[in-house]
Protein backbone atom coordinates (compact mmCIF):
# COMPACT_ATOMS: atom_id res chain seq x y z
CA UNK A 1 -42.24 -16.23 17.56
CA UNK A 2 -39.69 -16.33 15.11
CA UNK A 3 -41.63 -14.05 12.63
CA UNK A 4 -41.92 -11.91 14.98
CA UNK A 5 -38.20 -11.95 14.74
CA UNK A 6 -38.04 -11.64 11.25
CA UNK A 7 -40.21 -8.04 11.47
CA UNK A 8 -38.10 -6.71 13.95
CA UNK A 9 -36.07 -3.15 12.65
CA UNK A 10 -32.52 -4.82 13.33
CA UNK A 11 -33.82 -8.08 11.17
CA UNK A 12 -35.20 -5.75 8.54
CA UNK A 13 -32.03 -3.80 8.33
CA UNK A 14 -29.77 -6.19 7.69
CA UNK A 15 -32.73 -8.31 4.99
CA UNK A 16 -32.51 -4.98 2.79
CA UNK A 17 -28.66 -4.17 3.45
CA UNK A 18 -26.72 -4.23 -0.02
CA UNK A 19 -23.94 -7.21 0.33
CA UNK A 20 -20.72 -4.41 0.60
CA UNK A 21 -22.54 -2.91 3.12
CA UNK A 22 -24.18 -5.94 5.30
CA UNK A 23 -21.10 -6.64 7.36
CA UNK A 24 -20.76 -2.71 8.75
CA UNK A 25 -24.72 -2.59 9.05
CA UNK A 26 -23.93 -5.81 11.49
CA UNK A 27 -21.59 -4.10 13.23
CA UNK A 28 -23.41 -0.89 13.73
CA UNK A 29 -26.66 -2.73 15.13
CA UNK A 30 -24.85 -4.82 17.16
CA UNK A 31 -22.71 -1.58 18.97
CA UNK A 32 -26.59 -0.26 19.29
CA UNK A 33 -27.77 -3.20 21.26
CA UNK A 34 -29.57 -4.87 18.40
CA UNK A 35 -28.14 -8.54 18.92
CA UNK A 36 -26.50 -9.73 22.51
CA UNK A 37 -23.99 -11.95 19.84
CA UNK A 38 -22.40 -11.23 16.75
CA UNK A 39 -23.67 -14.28 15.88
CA UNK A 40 -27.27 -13.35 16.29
CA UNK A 41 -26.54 -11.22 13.46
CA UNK A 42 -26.39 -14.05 11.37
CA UNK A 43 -29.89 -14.61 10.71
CA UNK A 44 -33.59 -14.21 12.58
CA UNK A 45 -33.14 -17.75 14.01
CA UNK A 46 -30.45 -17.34 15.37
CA UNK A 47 -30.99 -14.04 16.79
CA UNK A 48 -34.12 -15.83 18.43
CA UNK A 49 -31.93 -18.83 19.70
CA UNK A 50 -29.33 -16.28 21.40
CA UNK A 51 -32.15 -14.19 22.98
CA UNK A 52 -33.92 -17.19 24.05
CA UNK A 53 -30.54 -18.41 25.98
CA UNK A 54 -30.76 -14.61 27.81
CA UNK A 55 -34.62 -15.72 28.31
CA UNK A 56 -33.51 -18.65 30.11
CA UNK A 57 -30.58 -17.87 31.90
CA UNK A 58 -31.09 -14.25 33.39
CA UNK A 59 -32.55 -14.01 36.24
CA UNK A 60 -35.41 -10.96 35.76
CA UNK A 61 -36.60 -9.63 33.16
CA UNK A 62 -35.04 -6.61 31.82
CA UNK A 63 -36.33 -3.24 31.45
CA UNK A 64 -37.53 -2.50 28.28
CA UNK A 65 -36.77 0.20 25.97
CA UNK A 66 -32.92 0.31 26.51
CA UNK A 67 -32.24 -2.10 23.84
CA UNK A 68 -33.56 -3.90 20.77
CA UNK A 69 -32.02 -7.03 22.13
CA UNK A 70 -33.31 -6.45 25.65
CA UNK A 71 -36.91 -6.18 23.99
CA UNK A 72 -36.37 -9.06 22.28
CA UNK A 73 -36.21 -11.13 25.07
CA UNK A 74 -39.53 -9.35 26.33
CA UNK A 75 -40.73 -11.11 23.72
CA UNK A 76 -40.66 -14.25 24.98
CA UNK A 77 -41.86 -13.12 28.00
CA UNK A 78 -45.23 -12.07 26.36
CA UNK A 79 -45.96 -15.86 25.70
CA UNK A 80 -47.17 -17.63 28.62
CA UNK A 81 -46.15 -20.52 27.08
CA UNK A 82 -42.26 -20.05 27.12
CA UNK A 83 -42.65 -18.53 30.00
CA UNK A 84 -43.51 -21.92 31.30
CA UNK A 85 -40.85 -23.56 29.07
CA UNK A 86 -38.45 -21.42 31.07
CA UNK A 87 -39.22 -22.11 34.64
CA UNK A 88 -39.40 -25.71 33.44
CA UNK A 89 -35.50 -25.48 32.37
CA UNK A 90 -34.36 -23.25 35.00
CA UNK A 91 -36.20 -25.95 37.47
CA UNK A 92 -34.32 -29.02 35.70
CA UNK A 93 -30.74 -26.86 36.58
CA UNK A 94 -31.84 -26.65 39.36
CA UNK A 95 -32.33 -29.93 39.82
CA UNK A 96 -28.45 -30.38 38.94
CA UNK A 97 -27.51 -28.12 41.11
CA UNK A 98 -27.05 -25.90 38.80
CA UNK A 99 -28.56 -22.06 39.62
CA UNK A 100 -29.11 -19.50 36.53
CA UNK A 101 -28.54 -16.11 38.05
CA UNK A 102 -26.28 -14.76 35.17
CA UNK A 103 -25.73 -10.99 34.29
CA UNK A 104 -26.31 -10.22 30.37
CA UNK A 105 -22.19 -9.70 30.28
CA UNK A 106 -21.51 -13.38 31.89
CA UNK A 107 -24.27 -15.02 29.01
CA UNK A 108 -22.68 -12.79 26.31
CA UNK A 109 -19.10 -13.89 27.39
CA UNK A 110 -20.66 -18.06 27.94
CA UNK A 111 -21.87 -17.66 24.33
CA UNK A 112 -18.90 -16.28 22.75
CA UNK A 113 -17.06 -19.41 24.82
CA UNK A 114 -19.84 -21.80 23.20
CA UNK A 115 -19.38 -20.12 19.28
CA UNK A 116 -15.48 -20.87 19.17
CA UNK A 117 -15.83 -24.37 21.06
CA UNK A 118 -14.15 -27.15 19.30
CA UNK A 119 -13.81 -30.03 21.03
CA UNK A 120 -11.10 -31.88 18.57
């Protein structure tokens, strides 16, 4: 999955971006939908782990073609085996009582929370 990741146009972009120009390349792909996070532009991994939160928490899939990030998290949903990592999750929440049924601005907005989080 994650070199899948790696290949992506967004990933590529920012792997051959010249150093003074990496940060506005970041900025650009993210205003284009590339990354849900600024901090998804840090790196294919973490691009992966921020999609795979939106994989996890949303509750549908999303339509594809409106954005590189939204395609992303098709993605995962091309391997049946996160697909059953997912409803495993989602069924532990449940469990808790807690119910995923978040819109892509209430995860962006959680993970923002979750970047700056410092519990000292």
């Amino acid at each position: 999955m994650l070199n899948e990741f790696k290949d992506l146009p967004s990933n590529k972009a920012i792997r051959g971006c010249p150093k003074d120009k990496l940060s506005q390349t970041k900025k650009n792909l993210l205003k284009k939908g590339a990354f849900f996070t600024k901090y998804a532009s840090t790196n294919p991994l973490e691009d992966s782990a921020e999609t795979f939160v939106y994989f996890v928490l949303a509750n549908a899939p999303p339509k594809p073609g409106v954005s590189e990030a939204n395609d992303k998290v098709l993605l995962f949903y091309k391997d049946k085996k996160m697909v059953k990592i997912r409803q495993s999750i989602r069924n532990n929440f449940k469990r808790l009582g807690i119910y995923p049924n978040m819109t892509a601005d209430e995860i962006k907005k959680l993970l923002t929370r979750l970047q700056t989080y410092n519990p000292n």
